[in-house]
C-alpha atoms as a PDB file:
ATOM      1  CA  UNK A   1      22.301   9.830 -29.204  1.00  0.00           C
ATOM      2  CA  UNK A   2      23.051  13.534 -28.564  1.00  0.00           C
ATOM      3  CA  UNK A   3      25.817  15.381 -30.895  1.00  0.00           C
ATOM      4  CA  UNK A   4      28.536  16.853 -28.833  1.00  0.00           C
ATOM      5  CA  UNK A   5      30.718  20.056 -29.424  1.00  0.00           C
ATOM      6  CA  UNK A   6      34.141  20.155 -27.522  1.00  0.00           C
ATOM      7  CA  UNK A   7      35.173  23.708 -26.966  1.00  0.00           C
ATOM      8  CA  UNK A   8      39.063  24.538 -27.521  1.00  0.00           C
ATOM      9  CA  UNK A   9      40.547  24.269 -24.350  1.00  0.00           C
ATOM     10  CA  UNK A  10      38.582  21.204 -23.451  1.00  0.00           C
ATOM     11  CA  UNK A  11      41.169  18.662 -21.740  1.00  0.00           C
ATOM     12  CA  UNK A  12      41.972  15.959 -24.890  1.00  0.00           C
ATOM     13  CA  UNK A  13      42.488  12.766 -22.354  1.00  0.00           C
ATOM     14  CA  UNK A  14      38.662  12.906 -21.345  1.00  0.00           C
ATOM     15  CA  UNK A  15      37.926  13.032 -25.185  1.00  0.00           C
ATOM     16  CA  UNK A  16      40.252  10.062 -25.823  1.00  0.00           C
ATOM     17  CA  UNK A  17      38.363   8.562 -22.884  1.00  0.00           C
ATOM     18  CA  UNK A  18      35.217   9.064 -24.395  1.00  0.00           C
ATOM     19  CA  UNK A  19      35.921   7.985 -27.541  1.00  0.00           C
ATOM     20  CA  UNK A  20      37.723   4.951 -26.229  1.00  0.00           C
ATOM     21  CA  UNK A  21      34.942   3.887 -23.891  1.00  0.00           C
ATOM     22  CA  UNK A  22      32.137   4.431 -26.708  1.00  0.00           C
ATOM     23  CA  UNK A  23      33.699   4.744 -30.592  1.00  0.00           C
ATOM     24  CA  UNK A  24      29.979   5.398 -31.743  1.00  0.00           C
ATOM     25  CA  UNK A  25      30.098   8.790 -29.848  1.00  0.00           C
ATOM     26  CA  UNK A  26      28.997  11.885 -32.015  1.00  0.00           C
ATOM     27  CA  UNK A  27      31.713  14.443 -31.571  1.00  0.00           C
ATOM     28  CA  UNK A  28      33.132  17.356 -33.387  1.00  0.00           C
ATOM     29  CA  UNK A  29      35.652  20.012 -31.748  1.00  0.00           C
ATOM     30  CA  UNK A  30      35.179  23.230 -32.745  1.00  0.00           C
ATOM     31  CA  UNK A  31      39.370  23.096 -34.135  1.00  0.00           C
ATOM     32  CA  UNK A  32      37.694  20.803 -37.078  1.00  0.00           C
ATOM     33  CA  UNK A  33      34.389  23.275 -38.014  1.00  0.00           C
ATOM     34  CA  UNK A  34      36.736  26.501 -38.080  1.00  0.00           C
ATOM     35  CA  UNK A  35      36.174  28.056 -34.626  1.00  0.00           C
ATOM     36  CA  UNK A  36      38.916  27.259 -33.349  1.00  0.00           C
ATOM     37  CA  UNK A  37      39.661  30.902 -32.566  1.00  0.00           C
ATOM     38  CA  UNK A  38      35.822  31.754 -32.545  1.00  0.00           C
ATOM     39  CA  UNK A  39      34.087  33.752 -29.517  1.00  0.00           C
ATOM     40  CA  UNK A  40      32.057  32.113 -27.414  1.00  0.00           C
ATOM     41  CA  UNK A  41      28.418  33.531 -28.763  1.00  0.00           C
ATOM     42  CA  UNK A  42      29.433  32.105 -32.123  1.00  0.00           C
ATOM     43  CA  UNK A  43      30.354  29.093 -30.820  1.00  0.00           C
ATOM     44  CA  UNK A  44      27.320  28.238 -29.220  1.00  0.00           C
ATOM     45  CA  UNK A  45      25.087  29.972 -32.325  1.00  0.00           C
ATOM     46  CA  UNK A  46      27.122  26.858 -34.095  1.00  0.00           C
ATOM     47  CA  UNK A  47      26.322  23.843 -31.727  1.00  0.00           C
ATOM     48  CA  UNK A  48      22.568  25.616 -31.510  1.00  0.00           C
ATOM     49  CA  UNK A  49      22.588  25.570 -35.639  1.00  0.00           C
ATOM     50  CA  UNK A  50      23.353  21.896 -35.653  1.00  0.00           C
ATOM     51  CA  UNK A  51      21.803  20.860 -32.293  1.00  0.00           C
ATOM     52  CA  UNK A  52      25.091  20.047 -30.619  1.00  0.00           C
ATOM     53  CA  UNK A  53      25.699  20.269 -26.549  1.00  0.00           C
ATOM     54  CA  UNK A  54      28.688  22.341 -25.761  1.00  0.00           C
ATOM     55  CA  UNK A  55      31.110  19.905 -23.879  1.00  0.00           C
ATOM     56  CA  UNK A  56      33.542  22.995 -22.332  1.00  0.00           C
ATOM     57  CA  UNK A  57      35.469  23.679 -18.853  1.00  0.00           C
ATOM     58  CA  UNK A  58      34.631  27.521 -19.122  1.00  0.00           C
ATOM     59  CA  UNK A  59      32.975  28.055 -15.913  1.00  0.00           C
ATOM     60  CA  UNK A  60      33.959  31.913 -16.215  1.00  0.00           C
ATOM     61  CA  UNK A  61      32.333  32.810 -19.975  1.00  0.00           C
ATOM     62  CA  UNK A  62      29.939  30.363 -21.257  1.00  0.00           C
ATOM     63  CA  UNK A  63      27.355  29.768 -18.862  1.00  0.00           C
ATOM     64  CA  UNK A  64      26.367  33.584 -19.417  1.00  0.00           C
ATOM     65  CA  UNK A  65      26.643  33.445 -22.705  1.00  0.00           C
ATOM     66  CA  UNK A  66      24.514  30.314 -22.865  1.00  0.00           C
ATOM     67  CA  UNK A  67      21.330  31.623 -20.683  1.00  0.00           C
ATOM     68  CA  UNK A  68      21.720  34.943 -22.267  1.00  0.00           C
ATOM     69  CA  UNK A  69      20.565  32.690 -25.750  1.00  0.00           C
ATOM     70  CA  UNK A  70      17.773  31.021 -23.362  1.00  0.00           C
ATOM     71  CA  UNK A  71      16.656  34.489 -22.248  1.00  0.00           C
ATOM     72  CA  UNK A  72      16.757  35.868 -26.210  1.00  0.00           C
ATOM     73  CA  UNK A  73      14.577  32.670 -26.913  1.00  0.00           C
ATOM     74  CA  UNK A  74      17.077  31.607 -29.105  1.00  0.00           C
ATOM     75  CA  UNK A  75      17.871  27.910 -29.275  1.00  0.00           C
ATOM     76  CA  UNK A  76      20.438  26.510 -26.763  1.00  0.00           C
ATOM     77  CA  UNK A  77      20.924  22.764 -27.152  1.00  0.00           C
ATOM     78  CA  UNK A  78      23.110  22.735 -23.655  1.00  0.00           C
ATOM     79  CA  UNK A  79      26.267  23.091 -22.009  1.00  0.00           C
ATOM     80  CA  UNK A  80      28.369  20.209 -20.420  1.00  0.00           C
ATOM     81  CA  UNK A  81      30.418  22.502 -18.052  1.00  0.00           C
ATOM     82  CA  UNK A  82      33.173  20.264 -16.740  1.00  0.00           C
ATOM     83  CA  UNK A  83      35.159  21.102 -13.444  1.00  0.00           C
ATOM     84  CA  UNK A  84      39.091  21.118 -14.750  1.00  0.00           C
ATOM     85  CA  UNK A  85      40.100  20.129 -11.705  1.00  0.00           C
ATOM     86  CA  UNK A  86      37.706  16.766 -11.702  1.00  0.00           C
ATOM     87  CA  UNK A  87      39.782  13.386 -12.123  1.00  0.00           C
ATOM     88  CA  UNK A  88      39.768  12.979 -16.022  1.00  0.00           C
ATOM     89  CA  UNK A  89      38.657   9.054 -14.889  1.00  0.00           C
ATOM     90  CA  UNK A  90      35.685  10.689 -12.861  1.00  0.00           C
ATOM     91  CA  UNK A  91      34.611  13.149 -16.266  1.00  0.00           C
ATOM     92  CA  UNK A  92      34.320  10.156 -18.634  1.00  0.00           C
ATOM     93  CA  UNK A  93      32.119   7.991 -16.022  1.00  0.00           C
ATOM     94  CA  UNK A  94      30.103  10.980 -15.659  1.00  0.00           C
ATOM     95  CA  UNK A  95      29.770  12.524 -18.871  1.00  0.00           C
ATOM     96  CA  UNK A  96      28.876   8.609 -20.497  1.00  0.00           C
ATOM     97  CA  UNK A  97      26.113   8.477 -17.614  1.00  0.00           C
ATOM     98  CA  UNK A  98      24.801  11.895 -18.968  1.00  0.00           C
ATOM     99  CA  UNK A  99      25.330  11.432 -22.784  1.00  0.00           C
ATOM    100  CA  UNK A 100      23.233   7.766 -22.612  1.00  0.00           C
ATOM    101  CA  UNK A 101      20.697   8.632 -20.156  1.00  0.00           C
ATOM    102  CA  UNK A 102      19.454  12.412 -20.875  1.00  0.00           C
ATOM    103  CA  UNK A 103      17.658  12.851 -24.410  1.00  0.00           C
ATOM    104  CA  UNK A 104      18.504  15.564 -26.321  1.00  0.00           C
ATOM    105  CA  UNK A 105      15.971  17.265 -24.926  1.00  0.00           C
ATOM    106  CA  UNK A 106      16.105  17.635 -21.419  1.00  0.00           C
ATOM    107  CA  UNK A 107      19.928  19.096 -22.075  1.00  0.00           C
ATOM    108  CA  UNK A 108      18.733  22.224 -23.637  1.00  0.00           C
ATOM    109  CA  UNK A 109      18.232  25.586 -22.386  1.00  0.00           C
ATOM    110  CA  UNK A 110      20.709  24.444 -19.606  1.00  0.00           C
ATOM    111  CA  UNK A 111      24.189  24.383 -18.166  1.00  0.00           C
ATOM    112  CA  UNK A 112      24.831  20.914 -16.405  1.00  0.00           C
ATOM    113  CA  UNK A 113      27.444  20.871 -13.710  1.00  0.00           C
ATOM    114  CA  UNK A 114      30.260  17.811 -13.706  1.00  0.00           C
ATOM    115  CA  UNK A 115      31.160  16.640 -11.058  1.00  0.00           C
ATOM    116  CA  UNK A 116      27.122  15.976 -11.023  1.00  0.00           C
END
């Protein structure tokens, strides 16, 4: 099962729901590997360095950040980019759909959209 990254801001009750729905879930927020205060390229140099997808709501930074790795040829496990504004109920159903059925390897080198 794919390793997840949850970025600072990342809304806690759809973590909780994850977590609640499927305890085996590998996840790590950035708070608890000291980049908690970290910019964005380092962040995802991290999840690359330990083949984590980037679970984050920042639609404004990230995504260019994360193809700008892709274009470099660096390694870019994926990004999880979830809508803030999507019912938190909504996220989890979505995001468990997309953690269970997608391998590892058809999440990198992109930025998937939730709602999907």
């Amino acid at each position: 099962m794919m390793g997840l990254l949850v970025d600072q801001n990342f809304n806690e009750k759809i973590v909780e729901g994850l977590t609640h729905r499927d305890s085996t879930l590998n996840l790590v927020h950035v708070r608890d590997v000291g980049l908690a205060t970290a910019i964005d390229p380092k962040i995802l140099e991290w999840a690359a360095s330990v083949g984590k997808v980037l679970l984050t709501h920042d639609r404004n930074t990230i995504p260019s950040f994360a193809y700008a790795r892709v274009a470099a040829g660096q390694i870019m496990p994926g990004v999880f980019l979830v809508d803030d504004r999507m019912p938190i109920g909504q996220a989890i159903d979505e995001l468990l759909v997309a953690i269970h059925c997608l391998s590892a390897d058809e999440c990198k080198e992109i930025v998937k959209h939730f709602p999907m």
